[in-house]
C-alpha atoms as a PDB file:
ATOM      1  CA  UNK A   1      38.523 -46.341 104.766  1.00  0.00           C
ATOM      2  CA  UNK A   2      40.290 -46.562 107.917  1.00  0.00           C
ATOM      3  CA  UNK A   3      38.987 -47.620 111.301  1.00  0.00           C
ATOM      4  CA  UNK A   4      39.343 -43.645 112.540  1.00  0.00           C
ATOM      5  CA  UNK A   5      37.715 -42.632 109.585  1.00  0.00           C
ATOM      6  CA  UNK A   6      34.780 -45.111 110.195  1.00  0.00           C
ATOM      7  CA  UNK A   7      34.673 -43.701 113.783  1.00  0.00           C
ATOM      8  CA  UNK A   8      34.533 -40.255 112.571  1.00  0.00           C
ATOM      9  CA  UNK A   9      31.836 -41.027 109.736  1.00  0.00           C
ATOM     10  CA  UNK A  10      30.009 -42.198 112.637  1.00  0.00           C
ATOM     11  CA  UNK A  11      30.460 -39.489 114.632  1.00  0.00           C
ATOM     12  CA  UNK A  12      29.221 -36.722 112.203  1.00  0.00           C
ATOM     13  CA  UNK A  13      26.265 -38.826 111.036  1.00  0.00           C
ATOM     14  CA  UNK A  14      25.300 -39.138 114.215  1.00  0.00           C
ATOM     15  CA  UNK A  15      25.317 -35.424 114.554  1.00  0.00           C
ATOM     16  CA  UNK A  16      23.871 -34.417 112.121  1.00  0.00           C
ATOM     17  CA  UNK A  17      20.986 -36.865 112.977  1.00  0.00           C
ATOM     18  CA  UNK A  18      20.509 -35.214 116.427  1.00  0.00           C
ATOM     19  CA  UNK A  19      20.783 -31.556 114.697  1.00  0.00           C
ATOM     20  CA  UNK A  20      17.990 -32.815 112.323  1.00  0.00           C
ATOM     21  CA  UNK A  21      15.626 -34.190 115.173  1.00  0.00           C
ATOM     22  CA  UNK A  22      16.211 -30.723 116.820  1.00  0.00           C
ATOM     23  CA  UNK A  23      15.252 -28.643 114.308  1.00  0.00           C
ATOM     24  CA  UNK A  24      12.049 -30.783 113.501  1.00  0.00           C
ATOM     25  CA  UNK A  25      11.679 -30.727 116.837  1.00  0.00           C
ATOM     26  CA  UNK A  26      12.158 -26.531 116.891  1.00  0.00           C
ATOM     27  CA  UNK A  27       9.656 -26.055 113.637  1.00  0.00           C
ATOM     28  CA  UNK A  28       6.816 -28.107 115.337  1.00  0.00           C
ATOM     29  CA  UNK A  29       6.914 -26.465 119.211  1.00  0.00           C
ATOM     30  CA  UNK A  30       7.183 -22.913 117.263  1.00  0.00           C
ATOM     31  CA  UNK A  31       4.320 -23.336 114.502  1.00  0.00           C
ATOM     32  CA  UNK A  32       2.115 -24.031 117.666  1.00  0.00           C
ATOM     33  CA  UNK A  33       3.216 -21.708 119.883  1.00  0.00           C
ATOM     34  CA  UNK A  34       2.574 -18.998 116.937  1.00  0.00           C
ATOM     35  CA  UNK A  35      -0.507 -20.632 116.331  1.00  0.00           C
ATOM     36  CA  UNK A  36      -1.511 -21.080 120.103  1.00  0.00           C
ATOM     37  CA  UNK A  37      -0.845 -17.271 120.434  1.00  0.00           C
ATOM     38  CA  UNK A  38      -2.932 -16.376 117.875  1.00  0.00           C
ATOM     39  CA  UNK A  39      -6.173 -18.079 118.426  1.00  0.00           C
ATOM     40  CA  UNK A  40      -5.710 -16.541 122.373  1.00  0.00           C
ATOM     41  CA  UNK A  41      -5.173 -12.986 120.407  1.00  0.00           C
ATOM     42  CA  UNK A  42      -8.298 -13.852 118.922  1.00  0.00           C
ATOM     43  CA  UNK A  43     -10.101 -15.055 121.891  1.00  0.00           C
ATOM     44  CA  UNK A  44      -9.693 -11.783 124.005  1.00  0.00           C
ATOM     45  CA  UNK A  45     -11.471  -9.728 121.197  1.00  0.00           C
ATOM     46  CA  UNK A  46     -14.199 -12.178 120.922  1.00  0.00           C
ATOM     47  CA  UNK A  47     -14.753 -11.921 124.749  1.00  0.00           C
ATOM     48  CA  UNK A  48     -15.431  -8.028 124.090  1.00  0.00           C
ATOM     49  CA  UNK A  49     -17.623  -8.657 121.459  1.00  0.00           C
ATOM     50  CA  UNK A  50     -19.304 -10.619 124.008  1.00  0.00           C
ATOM     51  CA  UNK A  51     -19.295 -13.829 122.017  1.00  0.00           C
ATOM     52  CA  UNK A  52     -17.919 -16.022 125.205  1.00  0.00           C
ATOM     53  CA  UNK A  53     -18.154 -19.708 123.326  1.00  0.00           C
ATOM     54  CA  UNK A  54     -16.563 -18.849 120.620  1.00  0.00           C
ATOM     55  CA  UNK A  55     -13.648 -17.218 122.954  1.00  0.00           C
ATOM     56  CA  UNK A  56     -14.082 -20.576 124.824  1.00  0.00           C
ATOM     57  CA  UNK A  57     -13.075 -22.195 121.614  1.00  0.00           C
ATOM     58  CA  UNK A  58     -10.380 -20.765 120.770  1.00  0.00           C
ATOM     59  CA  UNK A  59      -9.024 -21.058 124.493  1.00  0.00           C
ATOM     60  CA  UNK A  60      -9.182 -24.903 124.126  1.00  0.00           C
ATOM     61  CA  UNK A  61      -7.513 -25.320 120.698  1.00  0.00           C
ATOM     62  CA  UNK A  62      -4.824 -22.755 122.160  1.00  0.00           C
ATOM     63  CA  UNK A  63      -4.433 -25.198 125.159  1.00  0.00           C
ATOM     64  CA  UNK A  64      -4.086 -28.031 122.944  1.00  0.00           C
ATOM     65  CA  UNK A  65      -1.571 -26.457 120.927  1.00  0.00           C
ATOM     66  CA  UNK A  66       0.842 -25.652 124.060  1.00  0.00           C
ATOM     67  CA  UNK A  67       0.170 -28.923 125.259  1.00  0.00           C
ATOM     68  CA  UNK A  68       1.565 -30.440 121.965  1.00  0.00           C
ATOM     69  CA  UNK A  69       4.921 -28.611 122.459  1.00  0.00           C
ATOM     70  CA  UNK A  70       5.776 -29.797 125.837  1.00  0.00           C
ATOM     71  CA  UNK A  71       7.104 -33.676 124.507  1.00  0.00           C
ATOM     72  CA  UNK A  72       9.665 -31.517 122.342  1.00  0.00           C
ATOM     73  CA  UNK A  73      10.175 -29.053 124.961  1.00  0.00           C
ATOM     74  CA  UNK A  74      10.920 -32.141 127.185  1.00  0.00           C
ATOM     75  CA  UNK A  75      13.380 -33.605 124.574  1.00  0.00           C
ATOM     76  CA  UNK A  76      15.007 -30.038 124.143  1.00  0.00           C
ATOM     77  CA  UNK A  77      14.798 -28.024 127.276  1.00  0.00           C
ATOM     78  CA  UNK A  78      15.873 -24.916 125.166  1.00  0.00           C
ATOM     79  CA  UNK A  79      12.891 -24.850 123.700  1.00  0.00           C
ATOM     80  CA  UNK A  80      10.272 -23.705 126.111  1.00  0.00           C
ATOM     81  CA  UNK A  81      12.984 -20.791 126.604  1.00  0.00           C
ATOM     82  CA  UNK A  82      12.048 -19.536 123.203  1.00  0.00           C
ATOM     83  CA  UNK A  83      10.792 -16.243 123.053  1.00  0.00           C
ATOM     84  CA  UNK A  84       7.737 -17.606 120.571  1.00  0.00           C
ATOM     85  CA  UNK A  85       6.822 -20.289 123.071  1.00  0.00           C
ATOM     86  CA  UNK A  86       7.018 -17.779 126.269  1.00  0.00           C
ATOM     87  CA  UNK A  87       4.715 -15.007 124.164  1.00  0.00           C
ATOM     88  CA  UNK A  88       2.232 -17.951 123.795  1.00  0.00           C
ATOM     89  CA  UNK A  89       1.834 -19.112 127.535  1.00  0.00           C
ATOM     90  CA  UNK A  90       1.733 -15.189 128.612  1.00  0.00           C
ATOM     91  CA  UNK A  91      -0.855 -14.471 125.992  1.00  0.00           C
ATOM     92  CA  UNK A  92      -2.896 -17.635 126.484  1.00  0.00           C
ATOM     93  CA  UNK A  93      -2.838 -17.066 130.346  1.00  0.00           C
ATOM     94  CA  UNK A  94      -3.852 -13.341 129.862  1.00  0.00           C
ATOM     95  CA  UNK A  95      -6.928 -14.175 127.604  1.00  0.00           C
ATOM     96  CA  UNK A  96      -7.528 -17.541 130.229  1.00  0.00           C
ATOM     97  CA  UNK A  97      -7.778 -15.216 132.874  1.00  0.00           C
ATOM     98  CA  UNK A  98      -9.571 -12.343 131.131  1.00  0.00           C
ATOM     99  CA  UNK A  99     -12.349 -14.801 130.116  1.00  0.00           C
ATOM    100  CA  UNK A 100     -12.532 -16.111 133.496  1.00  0.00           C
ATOM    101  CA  UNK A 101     -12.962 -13.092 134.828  1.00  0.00           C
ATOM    102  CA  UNK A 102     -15.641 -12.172 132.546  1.00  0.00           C
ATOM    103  CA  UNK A 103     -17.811 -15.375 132.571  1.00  0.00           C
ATOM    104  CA  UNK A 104     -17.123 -16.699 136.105  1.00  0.00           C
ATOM    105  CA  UNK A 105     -16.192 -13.626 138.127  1.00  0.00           C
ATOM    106  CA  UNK A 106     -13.163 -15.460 139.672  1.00  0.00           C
ATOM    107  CA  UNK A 107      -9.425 -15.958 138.627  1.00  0.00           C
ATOM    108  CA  UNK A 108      -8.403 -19.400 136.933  1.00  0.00           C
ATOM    109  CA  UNK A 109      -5.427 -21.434 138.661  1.00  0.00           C
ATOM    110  CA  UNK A 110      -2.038 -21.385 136.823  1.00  0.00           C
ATOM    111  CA  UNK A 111      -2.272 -24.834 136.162  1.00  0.00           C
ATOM    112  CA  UNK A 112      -6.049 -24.043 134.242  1.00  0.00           C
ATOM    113  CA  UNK A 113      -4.008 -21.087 132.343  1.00  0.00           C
ATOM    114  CA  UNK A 114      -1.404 -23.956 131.042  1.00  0.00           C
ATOM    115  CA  UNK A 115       1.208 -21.461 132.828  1.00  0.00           C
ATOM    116  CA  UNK A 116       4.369 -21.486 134.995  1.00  0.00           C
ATOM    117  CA  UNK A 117       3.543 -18.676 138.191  1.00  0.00           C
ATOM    118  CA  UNK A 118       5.922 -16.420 135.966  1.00  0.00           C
ATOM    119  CA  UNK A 119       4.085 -16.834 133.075  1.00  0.00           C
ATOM    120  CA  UNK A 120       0.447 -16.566 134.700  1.00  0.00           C
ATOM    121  CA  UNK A 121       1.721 -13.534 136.550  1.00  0.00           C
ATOM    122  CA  UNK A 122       3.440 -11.515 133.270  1.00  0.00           C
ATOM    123  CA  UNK A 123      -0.243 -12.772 131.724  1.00  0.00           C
ATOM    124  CA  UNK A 124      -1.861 -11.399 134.702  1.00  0.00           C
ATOM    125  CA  UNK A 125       0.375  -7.997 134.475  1.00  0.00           C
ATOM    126  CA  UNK A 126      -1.670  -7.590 130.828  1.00  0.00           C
ATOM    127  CA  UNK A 127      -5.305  -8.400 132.357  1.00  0.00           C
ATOM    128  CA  UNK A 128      -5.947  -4.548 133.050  1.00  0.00           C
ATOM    129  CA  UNK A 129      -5.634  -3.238 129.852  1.00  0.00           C
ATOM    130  CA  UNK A 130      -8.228  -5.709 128.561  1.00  0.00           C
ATOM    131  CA  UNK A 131     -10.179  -4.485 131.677  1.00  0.00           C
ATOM    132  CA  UNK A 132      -9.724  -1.008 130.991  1.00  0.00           C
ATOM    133  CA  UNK A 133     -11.204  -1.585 126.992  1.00  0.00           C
ATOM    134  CA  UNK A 134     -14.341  -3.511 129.083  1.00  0.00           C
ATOM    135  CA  UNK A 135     -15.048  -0.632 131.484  1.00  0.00           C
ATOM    136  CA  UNK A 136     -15.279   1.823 128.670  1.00  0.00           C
ATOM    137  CA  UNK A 137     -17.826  -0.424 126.806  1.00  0.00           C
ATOM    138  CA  UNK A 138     -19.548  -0.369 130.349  1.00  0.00           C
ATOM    139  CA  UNK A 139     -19.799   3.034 130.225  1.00  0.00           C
ATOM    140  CA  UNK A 140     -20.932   3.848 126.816  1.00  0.00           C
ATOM    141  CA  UNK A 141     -23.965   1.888 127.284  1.00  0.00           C
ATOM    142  CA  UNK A 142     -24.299   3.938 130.681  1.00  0.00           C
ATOM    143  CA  UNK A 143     -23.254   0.715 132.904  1.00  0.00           C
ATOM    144  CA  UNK A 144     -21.861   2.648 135.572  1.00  0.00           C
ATOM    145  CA  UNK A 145     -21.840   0.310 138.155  1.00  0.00           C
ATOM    146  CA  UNK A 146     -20.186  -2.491 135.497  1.00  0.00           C
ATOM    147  CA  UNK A 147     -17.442   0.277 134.724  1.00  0.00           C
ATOM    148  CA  UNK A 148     -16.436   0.271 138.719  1.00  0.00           C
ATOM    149  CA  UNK A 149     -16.722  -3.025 138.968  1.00  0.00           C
ATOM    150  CA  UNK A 150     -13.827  -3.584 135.963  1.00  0.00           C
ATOM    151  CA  UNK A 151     -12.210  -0.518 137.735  1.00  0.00           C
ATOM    152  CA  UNK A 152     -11.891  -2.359 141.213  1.00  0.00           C
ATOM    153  CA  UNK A 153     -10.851  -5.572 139.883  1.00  0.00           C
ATOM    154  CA  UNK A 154      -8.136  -3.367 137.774  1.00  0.00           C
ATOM    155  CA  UNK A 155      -6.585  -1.793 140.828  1.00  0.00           C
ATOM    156  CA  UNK A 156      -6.937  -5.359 143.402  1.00  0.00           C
ATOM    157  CA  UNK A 157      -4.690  -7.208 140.242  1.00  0.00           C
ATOM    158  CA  UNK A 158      -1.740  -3.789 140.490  1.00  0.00           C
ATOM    159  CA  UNK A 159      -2.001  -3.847 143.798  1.00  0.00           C
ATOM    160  CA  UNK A 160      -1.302  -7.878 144.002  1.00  0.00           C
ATOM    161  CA  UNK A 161       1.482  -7.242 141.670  1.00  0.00           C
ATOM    162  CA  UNK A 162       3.299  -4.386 142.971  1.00  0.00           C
ATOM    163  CA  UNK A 163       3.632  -5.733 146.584  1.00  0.00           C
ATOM    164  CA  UNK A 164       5.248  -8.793 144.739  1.00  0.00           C
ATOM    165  CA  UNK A 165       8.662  -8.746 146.730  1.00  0.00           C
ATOM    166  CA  UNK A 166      10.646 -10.279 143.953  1.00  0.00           C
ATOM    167  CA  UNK A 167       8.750  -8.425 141.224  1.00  0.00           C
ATOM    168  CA  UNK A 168      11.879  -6.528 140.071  1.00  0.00           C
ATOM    169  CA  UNK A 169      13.349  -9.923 139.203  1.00  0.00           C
ATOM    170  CA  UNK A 170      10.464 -10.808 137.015  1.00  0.00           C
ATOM    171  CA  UNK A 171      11.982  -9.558 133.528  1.00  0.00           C
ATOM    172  CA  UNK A 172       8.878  -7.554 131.669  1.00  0.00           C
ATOM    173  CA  UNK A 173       6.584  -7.082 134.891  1.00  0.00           C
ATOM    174  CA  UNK A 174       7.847  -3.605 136.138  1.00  0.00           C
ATOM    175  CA  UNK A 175       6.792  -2.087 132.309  1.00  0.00           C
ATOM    176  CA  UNK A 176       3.634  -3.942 132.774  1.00  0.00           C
ATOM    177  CA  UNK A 177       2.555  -2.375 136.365  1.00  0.00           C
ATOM    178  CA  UNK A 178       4.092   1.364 134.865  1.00  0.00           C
ATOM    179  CA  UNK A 179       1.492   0.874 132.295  1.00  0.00           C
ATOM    180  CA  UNK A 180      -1.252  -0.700 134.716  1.00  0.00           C
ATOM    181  CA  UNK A 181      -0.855   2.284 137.024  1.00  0.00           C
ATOM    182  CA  UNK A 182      -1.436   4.710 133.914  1.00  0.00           C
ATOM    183  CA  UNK A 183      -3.918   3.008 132.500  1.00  0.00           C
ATOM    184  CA  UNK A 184      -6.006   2.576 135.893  1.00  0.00           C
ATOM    185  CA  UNK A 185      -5.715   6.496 136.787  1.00  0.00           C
ATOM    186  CA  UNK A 186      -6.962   7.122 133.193  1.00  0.00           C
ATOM    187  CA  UNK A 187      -9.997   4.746 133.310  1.00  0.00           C
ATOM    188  CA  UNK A 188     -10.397   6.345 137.383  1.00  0.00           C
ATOM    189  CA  UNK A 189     -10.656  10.215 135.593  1.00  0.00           C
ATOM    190  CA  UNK A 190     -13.166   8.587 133.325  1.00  0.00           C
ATOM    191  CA  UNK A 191     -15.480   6.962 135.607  1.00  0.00           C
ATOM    192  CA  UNK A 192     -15.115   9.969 138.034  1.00  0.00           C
ATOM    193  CA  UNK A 193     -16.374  11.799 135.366  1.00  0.00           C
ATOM    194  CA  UNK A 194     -19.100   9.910 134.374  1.00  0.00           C
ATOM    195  CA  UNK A 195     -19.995   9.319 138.256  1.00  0.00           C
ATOM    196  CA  UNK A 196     -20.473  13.501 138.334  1.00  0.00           C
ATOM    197  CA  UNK A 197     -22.226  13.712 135.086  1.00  0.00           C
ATOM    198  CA  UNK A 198     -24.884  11.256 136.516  1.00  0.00           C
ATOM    199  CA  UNK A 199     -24.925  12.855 139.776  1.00  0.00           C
ATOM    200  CA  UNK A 200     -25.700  16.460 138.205  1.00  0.00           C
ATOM    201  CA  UNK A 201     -27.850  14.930 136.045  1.00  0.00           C
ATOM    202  CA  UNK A 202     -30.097  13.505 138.823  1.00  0.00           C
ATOM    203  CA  UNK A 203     -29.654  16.782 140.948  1.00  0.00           C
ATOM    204  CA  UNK A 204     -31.229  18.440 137.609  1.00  0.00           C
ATOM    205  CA  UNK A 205     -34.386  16.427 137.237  1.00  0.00           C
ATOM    206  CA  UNK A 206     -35.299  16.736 141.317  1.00  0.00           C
ATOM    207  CA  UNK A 207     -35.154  21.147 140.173  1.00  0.00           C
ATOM    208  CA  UNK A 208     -36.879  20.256 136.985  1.00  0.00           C
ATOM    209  CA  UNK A 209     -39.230  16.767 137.873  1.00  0.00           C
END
Protein backbone atom coordinates (compact mmCIF):
# COMPACT_ATOMS: atom_id res chain seq x y z
CA UNK A 1 0.00 0.00 0.00
CA UNK A 2 1.28 3.26 -0.89
CA UNK A 3 2.15 6.17 1.36
CA UNK A 4 -1.18 8.18 -0.16
CA UNK A 5 -3.10 5.28 0.36
CA UNK A 6 -1.91 4.99 4.05
CA UNK A 7 -2.80 8.73 4.36
CA UNK A 8 -6.15 8.19 3.00
CA UNK A 9 -6.85 4.91 5.16
CA UNK A 10 -6.13 7.26 7.83
CA UNK A 11 -8.18 9.78 6.84
CA UNK A 12 -11.49 7.77 6.48
CA UNK A 13 -10.87 5.82 9.70
CA UNK A 14 -10.57 8.72 11.33
CA UNK A 15 -13.91 9.76 10.03
CA UNK A 16 -15.69 7.39 10.50
CA UNK A 17 -14.48 7.35 14.18
CA UNK A 18 -15.75 10.95 14.71
CA UNK A 19 -19.19 10.01 12.79
CA UNK A 20 -19.42 7.07 15.31
CA UNK A 21 -18.74 9.25 18.53
CA UNK A 22 -21.47 11.59 17.07
CA UNK A 23 -24.05 9.42 16.69
CA UNK A 24 -23.45 7.78 20.22
CA UNK A 25 -23.24 10.98 21.20
CA UNK A 26 -26.87 11.90 19.26
CA UNK A 27 -28.68 8.48 20.71
CA UNK A 28 -27.71 9.35 24.38
CA UNK A 29 -28.69 13.44 24.47
CA UNK A 30 -32.07 12.26 22.55
CA UNK A 31 -33.14 9.10 24.76
CA UNK A 32 -32.98 11.74 27.65
CA UNK A 33 -34.39 14.49 26.25
CA UNK A 34 -37.48 12.05 25.26
CA UNK A 35 -37.27 10.72 28.54
CA UNK A 36 -36.78 14.16 30.37
CA UNK A 37 -39.96 15.30 28.45
CA UNK A 38 -41.90 12.70 29.51
CA UNK A 39 -41.55 12.46 33.19
CA UNK A 40 -42.28 16.65 33.01
CA UNK A 41 -45.56 15.49 30.83
CA UNK A 42 -46.17 13.45 33.69
CA UNK A 43 -45.41 15.86 36.37
CA UNK A 44 -47.98 18.59 35.24
CA UNK A 45 -50.89 16.01 35.54
CA UNK A 46 -49.76 14.90 38.86
CA UNK A 47 -49.74 18.59 40.04
CA UNK A 48 -53.63 18.60 39.12
CA UNK A 49 -54.24 15.61 40.81
CA UNK A 50 -52.79 17.48 43.56
CA UNK A 51 -50.11 14.94 44.32
CA UNK A 52 -47.17 17.81 44.50
CA UNK A 53 -44.13 15.25 45.67
CA UNK A 54 -44.63 13.00 43.37
CA UNK A 55 -44.69 15.99 40.59
CA UNK A 56 -41.57 17.10 42.58
CA UNK A 57 -40.09 13.81 41.60
CA UNK A 58 -40.45 13.64 38.46
CA UNK A 59 -39.20 17.39 38.08
CA UNK A 60 -35.79 16.28 39.55
CA UNK A 61 -35.18 13.10 37.49
CA UNK A 62 -36.29 15.38 34.41
CA UNK A 63 -33.54 17.89 35.54
CA UNK A 64 -31.10 15.24 35.80
CA UNK A 65 -31.80 13.93 32.54
CA UNK A 66 -31.21 17.46 30.68
CA UNK A 67 -28.34 17.91 32.72
CA UNK A 68 -26.81 14.62 31.34
CA UNK A 69 -27.11 15.91 27.72
CA UNK A 70 -25.28 19.09 28.05
CA UNK A 71 -21.39 17.24 27.98
CA UNK A 72 -22.62 15.90 24.43
CA UNK A 73 -24.35 18.99 23.60
CA UNK A 74 -20.97 20.66 24.49
CA UNK A 75 -18.99 18.19 22.25
CA UNK A 76 -21.66 18.67 19.39
CA UNK A 77 -23.20 22.07 19.49
CA UNK A 78 -25.87 20.77 16.96
CA UNK A 79 -27.28 18.94 19.35
CA UNK A 80 -29.05 21.14 21.81
CA UNK A 81 -30.59 22.55 18.38
CA UNK A 82 -32.52 19.35 18.10
CA UNK A 83 -36.03 19.66 18.01
CA UNK A 84 -36.29 16.57 20.79
CA UNK A 85 -33.89 18.36 23.10
CA UNK A 86 -35.71 21.97 22.65
CA UNK A 87 -39.39 20.13 23.32
CA UNK A 88 -37.72 18.87 26.57
CA UNK A 89 -36.36 22.23 28.11
CA UNK A 90 -39.84 24.01 27.00
CA UNK A 91 -41.83 21.24 28.56
CA UNK A 92 -39.68 20.83 31.67
CA UNK A 93 -39.70 24.70 32.18
CA UNK A 94 -43.56 24.80 31.66
CA UNK A 95 -44.27 22.02 34.31
CA UNK A 96 -41.11 23.84 36.60
CA UNK A 97 -43.01 26.82 36.52
CA UNK A 98 -46.54 25.43 36.76
CA UNK A 99 -45.51 23.59 39.97
CA UNK A 100 -43.97 26.60 41.30
CA UNK A 101 -46.73 28.41 40.86
CA UNK A 102 -48.89 25.99 42.51
CA UNK A 103 -46.81 25.11 45.65
CA UNK A 104 -44.90 28.38 46.21
CA UNK A 105 -47.09 31.06 44.66
CA UNK A 106 -44.05 32.63 42.88
CA UNK A 107 -42.26 32.04 39.44
CA UNK A 108 -38.93 29.88 39.42
CA UNK A 109 -35.70 31.59 37.80
CA UNK A 110 -34.65 30.28 34.32
CA UNK A 111 -31.68 28.95 35.65
CA UNK A 112 -34.11 26.71 38.42
CA UNK A 113 -36.24 25.71 35.11
CA UNK A 114 -32.77 24.26 33.52
CA UNK A 115 -33.81 26.83 30.59
CA UNK A 116 -32.28 29.37 28.16
CA UNK A 117 -34.77 32.90 28.54
CA UNK A 118 -36.18 31.50 25.11
CA UNK A 119 -36.87 28.36 26.35
CA UNK A 120 -38.34 29.48 29.89
CA UNK A 121 -40.38 32.03 28.00
CA UNK A 122 -41.96 29.47 25.05
CA UNK A 123 -42.44 27.22 28.54
CA UNK A 124 -43.95 30.15 30.12
CA UNK A 125 -46.21 30.89 26.81
CA UNK A 126 -47.83 27.14 27.79
CA UNK A 127 -48.32 27.96 31.70
CA UNK A 128 -52.00 29.28 31.02
CA UNK A 129 -53.47 26.47 29.62
CA UNK A 130 -52.39 24.38 32.62
CA UNK A 131 -53.88 27.37 34.58
CA UNK A 132 -56.96 27.43 32.77
CA UNK A 133 -57.51 23.23 33.52
CA UNK A 134 -56.71 24.46 37.49
CA UNK A 135 -59.32 27.24 37.57
CA UNK A 136 -62.00 24.95 36.33
CA UNK A 137 -61.17 22.35 39.09
CA UNK A 138 -61.46 25.57 41.35
CA UNK A 139 -64.68 26.06 40.32
CA UNK A 140 -66.28 22.74 40.37
CA UNK A 141 -65.62 22.41 43.93
CA UNK A 142 -67.20 26.05 44.18
CA UNK A 143 -63.58 27.74 44.84
CA UNK A 144 -64.47 30.90 43.41
CA UNK A 145 -62.01 32.96 44.76
CA UNK A 146 -59.14 30.08 43.73
CA UNK A 147 -60.69 30.23 40.08
CA UNK A 148 -59.79 34.25 39.96
CA UNK A 149 -56.87 33.83 41.47
CA UNK A 150 -55.60 31.20 38.43
CA UNK A 151 -57.55 33.73 36.21
CA UNK A 152 -55.31 36.81 37.28
CA UNK A 153 -52.14 35.05 37.23
CA UNK A 154 -53.35 33.79 33.54
CA UNK A 155 -53.81 37.28 32.17
CA UNK A 156 -50.37 39.05 34.30
CA UNK A 157 -48.20 35.94 32.29
CA UNK A 158 -50.14 37.24 28.42
CA UNK A 159 -49.78 40.41 29.34
CA UNK A 160 -45.80 39.93 30.20
CA UNK A 161 -45.58 38.18 26.97
CA UNK A 162 -47.32 40.24 24.55
CA UNK A 163 -45.51 43.54 25.46
CA UNK A 164 -42.32 41.39 24.72
CA UNK A 165 -40.78 43.80 22.00
CA UNK A 166 -38.95 41.09 20.19
CA UNK A 167 -41.72 38.53 20.70
CA UNK A 168 -42.37 38.20 16.93
CA UNK A 169 -38.81 36.92 16.65
CA UNK A 170 -39.40 34.22 19.15
CA UNK A 171 -40.37 31.28 16.62
CA UNK A 172 -43.64 29.42 18.34
CA UNK A 173 -44.57 32.33 20.91
CA UNK A 174 -47.10 34.38 18.75
CA UNK A 175 -49.37 30.80 18.39
CA UNK A 176 -48.85 30.46 22.03
CA UNK A 177 -50.26 34.10 23.17
CA UNK A 178 -53.25 33.57 20.11
CA UNK A 179 -54.14 30.62 22.14
CA UNK A 180 -53.48 32.29 25.69
CA UNK A 181 -55.76 35.15 24.71
CA UNK A 182 -58.58 32.51 23.74
CA UNK A 183 -58.17 30.47 26.33
CA UNK A 184 -58.17 33.40 29.07
CA UNK A 185 -61.53 35.05 27.56
CA UNK A 186 -63.03 31.51 27.75
CA UNK A 187 -62.03 30.74 31.40
CA UNK A 188 -63.14 34.95 32.00
CA UNK A 189 -67.00 33.91 30.47
CA UNK A 190 -66.77 31.05 32.89
CA UNK A 191 -65.91 32.64 36.05
CA UNK A 192 -68.21 35.62 35.11
CA UNK A 193 -70.70 33.20 35.06
CA UNK A 194 -70.16 31.50 38.02
CA UNK A 195 -69.50 35.03 39.83
CA UNK A 196 -73.49 35.84 38.77
CA UNK A 197 -74.77 32.48 39.64
CA UNK A 198 -73.39 33.04 43.23
CA UNK A 199 -74.46 36.50 43.35
CA UNK A 200 -78.24 35.56 42.43
CA UNK A 201 -77.95 32.87 44.51
CA UNK A 202 -77.19 34.98 47.63
CA UNK A 203 -79.74 37.73 46.46
CA UNK A 204 -82.28 34.59 46.62
CA UNK A 205 -81.72 33.40 50.15
CA UNK A 206 -81.86 37.30 51.69
CA UNK A 207 -85.97 37.05 49.73
CA UNK A 208 -86.22 33.54 50.98
CA UNK A 209 -83.85 33.41 54.57
Amino acid sequence: MSTDEDALQGIIGQAAQELQAREKARDEALTRARKARQLSKQAILLDHNNQREKAKINLAEARRLLDEIHPHAEAYPELDQYEEVEAAHEEHAEATILHTLLTKNKYPTPEQAAATPTRYLLGLGDVPGELRREALDALRTGDLEAAEKHLARMEQIYLHLVAMEDASLLKGLRRKLDITRAVIEATRSEVTAETGRRRLSDQLKKLHP
